[in-house]
C-alpha atoms as a PDB file:
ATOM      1  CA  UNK A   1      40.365  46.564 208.917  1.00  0.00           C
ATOM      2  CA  UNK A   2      43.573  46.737 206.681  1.00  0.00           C
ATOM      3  CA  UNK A   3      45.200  48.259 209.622  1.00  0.00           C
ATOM      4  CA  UNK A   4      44.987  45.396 211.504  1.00  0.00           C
ATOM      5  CA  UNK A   5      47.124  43.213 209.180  1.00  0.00           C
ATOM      6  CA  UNK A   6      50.594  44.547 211.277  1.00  0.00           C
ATOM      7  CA  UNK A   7      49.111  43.357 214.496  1.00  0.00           C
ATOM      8  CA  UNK A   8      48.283  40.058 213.225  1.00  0.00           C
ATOM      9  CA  UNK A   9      51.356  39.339 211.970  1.00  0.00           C
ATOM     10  CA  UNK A  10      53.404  39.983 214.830  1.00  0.00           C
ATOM     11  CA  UNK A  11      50.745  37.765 216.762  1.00  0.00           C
ATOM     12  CA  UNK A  12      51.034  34.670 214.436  1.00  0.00           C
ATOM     13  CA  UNK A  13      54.786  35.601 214.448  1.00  0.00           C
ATOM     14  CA  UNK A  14      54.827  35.179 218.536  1.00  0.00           C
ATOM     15  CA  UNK A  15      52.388  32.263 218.658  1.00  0.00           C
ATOM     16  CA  UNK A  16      54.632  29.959 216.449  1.00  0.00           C
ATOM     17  CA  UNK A  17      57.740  31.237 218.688  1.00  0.00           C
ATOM     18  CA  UNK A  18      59.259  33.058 215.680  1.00  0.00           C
ATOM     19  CA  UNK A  19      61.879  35.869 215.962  1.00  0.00           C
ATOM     20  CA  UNK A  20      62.362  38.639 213.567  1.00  0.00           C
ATOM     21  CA  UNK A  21      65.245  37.124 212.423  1.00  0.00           C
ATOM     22  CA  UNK A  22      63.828  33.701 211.821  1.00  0.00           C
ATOM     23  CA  UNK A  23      60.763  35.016 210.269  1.00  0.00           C
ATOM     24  CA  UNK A  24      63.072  37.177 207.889  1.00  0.00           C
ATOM     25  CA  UNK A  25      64.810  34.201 206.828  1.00  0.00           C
ATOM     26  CA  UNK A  26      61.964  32.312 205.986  1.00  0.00           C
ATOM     27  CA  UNK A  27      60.392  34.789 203.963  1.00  0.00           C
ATOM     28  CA  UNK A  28      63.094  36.044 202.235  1.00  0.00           C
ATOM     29  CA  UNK A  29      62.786  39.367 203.381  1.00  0.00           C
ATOM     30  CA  UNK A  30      65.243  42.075 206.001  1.00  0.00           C
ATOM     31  CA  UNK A  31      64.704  41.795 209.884  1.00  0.00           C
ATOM     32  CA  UNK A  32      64.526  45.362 209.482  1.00  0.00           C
ATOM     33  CA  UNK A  33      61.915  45.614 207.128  1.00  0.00           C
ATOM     34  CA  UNK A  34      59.541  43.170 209.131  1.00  0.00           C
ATOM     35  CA  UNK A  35      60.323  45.151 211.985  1.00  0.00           C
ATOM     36  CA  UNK A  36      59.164  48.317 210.583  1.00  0.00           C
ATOM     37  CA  UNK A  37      55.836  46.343 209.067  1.00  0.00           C
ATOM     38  CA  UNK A  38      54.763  45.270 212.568  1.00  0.00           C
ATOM     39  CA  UNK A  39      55.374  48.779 214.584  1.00  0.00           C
ATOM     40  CA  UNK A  40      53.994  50.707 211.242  1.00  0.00           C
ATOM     41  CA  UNK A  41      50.342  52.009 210.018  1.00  0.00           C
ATOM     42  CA  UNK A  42      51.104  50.573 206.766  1.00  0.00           C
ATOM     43  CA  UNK A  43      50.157  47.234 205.586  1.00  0.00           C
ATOM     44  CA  UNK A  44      52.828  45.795 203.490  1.00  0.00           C
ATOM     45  CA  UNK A  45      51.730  45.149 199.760  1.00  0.00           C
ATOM     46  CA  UNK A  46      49.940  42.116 198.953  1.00  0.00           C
ATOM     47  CA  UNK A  47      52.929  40.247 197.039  1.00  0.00           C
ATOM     48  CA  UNK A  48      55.080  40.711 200.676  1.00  0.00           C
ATOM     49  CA  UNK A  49      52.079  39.760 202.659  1.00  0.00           C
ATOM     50  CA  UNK A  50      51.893  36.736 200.925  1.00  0.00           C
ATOM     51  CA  UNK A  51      55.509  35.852 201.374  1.00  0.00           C
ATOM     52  CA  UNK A  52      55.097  36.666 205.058  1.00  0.00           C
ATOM     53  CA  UNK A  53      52.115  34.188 204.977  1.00  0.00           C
ATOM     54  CA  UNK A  54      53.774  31.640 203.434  1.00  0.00           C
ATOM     55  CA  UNK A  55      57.005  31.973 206.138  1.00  0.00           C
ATOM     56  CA  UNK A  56      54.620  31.514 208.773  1.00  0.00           C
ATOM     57  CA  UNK A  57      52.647  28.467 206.990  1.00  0.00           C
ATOM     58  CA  UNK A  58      49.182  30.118 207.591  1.00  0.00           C
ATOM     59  CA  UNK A  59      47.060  31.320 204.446  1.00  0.00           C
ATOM     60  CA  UNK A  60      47.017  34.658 203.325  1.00  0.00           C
ATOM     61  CA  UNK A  61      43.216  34.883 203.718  1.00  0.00           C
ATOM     62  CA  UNK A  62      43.736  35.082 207.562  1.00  0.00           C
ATOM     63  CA  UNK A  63      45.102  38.743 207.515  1.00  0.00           C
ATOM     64  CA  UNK A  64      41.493  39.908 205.515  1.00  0.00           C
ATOM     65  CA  UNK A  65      38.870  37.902 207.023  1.00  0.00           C
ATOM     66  CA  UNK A  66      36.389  39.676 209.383  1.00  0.00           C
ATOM     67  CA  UNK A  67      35.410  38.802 212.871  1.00  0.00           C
ATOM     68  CA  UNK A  68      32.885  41.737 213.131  1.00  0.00           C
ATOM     69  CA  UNK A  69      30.706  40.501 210.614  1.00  0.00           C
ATOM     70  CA  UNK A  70      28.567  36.915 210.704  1.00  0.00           C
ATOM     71  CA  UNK A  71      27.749  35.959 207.338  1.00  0.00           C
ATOM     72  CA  UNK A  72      24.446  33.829 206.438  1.00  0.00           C
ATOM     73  CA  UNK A  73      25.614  31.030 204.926  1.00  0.00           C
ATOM     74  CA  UNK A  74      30.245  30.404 203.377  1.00  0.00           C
ATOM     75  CA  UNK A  75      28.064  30.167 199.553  1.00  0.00           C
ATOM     76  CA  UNK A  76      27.345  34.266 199.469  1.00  0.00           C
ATOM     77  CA  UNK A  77      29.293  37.161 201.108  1.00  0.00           C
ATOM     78  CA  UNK A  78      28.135  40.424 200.306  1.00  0.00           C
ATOM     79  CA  UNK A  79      30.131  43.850 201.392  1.00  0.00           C
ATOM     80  CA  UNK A  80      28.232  46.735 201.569  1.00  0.00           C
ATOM     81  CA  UNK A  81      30.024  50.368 200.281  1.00  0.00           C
ATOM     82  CA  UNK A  82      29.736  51.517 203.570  1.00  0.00           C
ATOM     83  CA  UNK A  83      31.859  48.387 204.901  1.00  0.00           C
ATOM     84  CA  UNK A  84      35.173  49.619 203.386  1.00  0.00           C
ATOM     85  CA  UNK A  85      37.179  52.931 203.527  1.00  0.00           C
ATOM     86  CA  UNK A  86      40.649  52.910 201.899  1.00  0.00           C
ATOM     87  CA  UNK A  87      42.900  54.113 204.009  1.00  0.00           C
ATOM     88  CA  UNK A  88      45.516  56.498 202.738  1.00  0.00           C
ATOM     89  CA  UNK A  89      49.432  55.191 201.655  1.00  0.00           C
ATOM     90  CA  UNK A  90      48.061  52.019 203.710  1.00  0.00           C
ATOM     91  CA  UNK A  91      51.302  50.190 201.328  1.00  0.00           C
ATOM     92  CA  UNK A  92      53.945  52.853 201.497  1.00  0.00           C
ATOM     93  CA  UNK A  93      53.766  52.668 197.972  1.00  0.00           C
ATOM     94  CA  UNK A  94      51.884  54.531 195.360  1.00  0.00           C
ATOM     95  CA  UNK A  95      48.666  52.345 195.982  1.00  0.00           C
ATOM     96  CA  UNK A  96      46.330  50.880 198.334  1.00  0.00           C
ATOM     97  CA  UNK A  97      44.229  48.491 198.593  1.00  0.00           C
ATOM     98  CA  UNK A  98      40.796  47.450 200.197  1.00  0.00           C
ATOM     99  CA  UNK A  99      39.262  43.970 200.296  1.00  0.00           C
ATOM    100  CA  UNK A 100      36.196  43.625 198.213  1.00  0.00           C
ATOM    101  CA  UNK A 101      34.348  40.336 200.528  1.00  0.00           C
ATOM    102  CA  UNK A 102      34.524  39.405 204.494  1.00  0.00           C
ATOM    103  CA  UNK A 103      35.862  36.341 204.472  1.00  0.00           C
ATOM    104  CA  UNK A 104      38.352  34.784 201.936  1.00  0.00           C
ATOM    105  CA  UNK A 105      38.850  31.921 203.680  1.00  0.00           C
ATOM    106  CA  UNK A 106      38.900  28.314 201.408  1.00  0.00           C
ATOM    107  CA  UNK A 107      38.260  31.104 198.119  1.00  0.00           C
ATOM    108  CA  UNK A 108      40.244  30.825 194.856  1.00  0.00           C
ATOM    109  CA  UNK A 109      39.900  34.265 193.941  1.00  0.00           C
ATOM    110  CA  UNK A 110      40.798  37.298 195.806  1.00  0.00           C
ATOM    111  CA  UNK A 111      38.907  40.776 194.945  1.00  0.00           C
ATOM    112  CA  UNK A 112      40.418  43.872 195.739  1.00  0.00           C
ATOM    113  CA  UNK A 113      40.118  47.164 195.146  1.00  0.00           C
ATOM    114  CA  UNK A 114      42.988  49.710 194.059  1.00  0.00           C
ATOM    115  CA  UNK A 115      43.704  52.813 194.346  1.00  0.00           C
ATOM    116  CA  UNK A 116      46.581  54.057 192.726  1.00  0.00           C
ATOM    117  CA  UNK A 117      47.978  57.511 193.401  1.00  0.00           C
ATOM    118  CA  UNK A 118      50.240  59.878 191.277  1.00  0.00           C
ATOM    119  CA  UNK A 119      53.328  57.709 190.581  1.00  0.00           C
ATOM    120  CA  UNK A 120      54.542  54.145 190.213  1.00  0.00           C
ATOM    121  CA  UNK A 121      55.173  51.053 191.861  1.00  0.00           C
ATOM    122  CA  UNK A 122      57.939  48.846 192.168  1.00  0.00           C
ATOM    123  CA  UNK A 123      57.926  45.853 190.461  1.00  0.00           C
ATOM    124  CA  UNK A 124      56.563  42.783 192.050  1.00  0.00           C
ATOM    125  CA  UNK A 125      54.971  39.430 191.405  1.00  0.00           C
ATOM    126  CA  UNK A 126      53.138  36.644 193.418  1.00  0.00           C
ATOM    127  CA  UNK A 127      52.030  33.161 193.195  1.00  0.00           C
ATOM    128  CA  UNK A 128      48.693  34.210 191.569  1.00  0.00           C
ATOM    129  CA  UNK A 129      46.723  34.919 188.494  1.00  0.00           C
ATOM    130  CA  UNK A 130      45.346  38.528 188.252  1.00  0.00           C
ATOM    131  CA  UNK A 131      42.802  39.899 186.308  1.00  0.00           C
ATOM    132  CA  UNK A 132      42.037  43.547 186.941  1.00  0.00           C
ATOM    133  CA  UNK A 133      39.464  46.276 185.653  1.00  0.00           C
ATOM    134  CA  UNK A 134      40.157  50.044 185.415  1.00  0.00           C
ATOM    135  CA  UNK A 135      38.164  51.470 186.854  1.00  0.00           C
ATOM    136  CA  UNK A 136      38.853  55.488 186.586  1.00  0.00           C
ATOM    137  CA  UNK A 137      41.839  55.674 184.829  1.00  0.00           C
ATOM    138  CA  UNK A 138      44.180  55.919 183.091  1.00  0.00           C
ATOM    139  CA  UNK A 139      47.005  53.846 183.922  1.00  0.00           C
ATOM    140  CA  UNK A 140      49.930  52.380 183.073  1.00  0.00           C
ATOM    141  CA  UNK A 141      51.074  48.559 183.234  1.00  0.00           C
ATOM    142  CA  UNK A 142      54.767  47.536 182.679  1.00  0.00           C
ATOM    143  CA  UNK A 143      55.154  43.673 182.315  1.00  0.00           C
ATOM    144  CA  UNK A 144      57.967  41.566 180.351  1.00  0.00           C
ATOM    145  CA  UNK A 145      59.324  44.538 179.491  1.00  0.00           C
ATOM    146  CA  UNK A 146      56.641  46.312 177.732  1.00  0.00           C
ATOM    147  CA  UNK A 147      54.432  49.163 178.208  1.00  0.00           C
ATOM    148  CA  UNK A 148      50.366  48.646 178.432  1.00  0.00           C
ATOM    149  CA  UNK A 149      48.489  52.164 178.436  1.00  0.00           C
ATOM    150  CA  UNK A 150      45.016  51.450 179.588  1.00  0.00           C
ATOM    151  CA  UNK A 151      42.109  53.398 179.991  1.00  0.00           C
ATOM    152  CA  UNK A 152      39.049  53.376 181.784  1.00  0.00           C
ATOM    153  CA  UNK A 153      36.640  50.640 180.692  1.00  0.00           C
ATOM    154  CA  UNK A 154      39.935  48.235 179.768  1.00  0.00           C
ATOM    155  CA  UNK A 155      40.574  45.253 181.434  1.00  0.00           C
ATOM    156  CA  UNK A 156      43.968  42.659 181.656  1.00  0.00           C
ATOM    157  CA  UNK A 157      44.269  39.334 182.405  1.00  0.00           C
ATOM    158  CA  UNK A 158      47.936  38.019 183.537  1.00  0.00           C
ATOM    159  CA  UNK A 159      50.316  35.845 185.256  1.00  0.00           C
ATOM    160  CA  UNK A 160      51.164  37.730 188.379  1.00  0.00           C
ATOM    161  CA  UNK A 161      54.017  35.696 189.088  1.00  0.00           C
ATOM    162  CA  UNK A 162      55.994  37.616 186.458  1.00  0.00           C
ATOM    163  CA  UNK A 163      56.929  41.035 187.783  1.00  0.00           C
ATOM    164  CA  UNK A 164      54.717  44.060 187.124  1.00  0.00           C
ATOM    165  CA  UNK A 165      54.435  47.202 188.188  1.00  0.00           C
ATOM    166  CA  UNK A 166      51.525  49.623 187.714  1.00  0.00           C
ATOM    167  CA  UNK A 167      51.773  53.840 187.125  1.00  0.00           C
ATOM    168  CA  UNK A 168      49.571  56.636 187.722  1.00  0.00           C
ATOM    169  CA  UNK A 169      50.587  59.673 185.481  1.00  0.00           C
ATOM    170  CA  UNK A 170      47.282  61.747 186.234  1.00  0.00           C
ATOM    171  CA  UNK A 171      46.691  63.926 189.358  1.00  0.00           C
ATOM    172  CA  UNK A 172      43.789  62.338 190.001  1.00  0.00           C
ATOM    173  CA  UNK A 173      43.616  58.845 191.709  1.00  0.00           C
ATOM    174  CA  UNK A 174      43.362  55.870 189.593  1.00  0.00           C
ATOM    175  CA  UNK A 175      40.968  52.773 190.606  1.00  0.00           C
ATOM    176  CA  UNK A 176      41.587  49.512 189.836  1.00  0.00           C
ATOM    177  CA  UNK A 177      39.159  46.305 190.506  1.00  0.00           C
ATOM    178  CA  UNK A 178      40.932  43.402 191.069  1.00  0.00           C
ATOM    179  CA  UNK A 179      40.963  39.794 191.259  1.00  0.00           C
ATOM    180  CA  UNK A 180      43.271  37.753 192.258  1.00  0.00           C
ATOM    181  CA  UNK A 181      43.185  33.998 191.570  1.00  0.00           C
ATOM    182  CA  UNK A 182      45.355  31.787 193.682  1.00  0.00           C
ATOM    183  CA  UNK A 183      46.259  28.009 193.109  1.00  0.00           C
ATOM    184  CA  UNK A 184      45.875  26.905 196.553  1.00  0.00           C
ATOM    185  CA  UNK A 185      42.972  28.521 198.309  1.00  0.00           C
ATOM    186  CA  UNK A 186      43.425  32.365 199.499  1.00  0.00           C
END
């Protein structure tokens, strides 16, 4: 499902009549690197998609929600663990990441779930609230300039519109639950 997101955006992209270029401008981001997002297997990371989503005035939920799946009633989705797979380096990063519910549209929180591979991220932020559970750890979380070590069992609460950047020191893949809260609906 995640690798999806690529297609979509080019098609949202063409629908409103957007070039690369415009699209770039508008969310603050290179022609090249939008470019490379809709012709790659990698979904950008979730702070990027949401600038993306924001350029093209359409909510963020739109990349994630599933058409395969009818749902009972919009009060209860429930995913099954045989509905998701992560998908290897699905960011380009050091992580990826796998929705945790069908359908996100009109939600205020997000869940995902992270995996985190040997290494570190780059810093980013976005125009959320996060709180996150780990999983199988440890890891590492750098924000306002300090250092959190947390283990498994730990949990955070923060302002993800400060940057942040999470680390994996182990060999062994970290995972992460998260959620993220947005002020206007996902």
């Amino acid at each position: 499902m995640i690798h999806e997101v690529n297609k979509k955006i080019k098609e949202f992209r063409l629908q409103q009549e957007y070039t690369l270029e415009k699209l770039s401008k508008r969310a603050n981001l290179s022609r090249g690197y939008l470019s490379k997002i809709e012709r790659g297997k990698n979904a950008p990371r979730l702070s990027t998609l949401q600038k993306i989503a924001n350029a093209l005035d359409i909510e963020l939920n739109i990349f994630f929600n599933r058409q395969d799946v009818d749902i009972e009633s919009h009060n209860i989705d429930i995913m099954r663990r045989n509905d998701r797979e992560f998908e290897e380096e699905i960011t380009g990063e050091q992580y990826s990441y796998e929705p945790l519910i069908h359908h996100y549209h009109g939600k205020y929180m997000a869940p995902f779930l992270f995996k985190f591979k040997k290494g570190q991220t780059s810093y980013f932020s976005h125009d959320s609230e996060e709180f996150s559970y780990i999983a199988k750890g440890p890891v590492k979380l750098f924000y306002e300039g300090k250092q959190y070590n947390l283990e498994e069992g730990d949990s955070v609460y923060l302002d993800s519109r400060k940057k942040h950047m999470w680390a994996n020191e182990q060999d062994e893949d970290a995972i992460v639950i998260g959620i993220e809260f947005n002020y206007r609906r996902f």
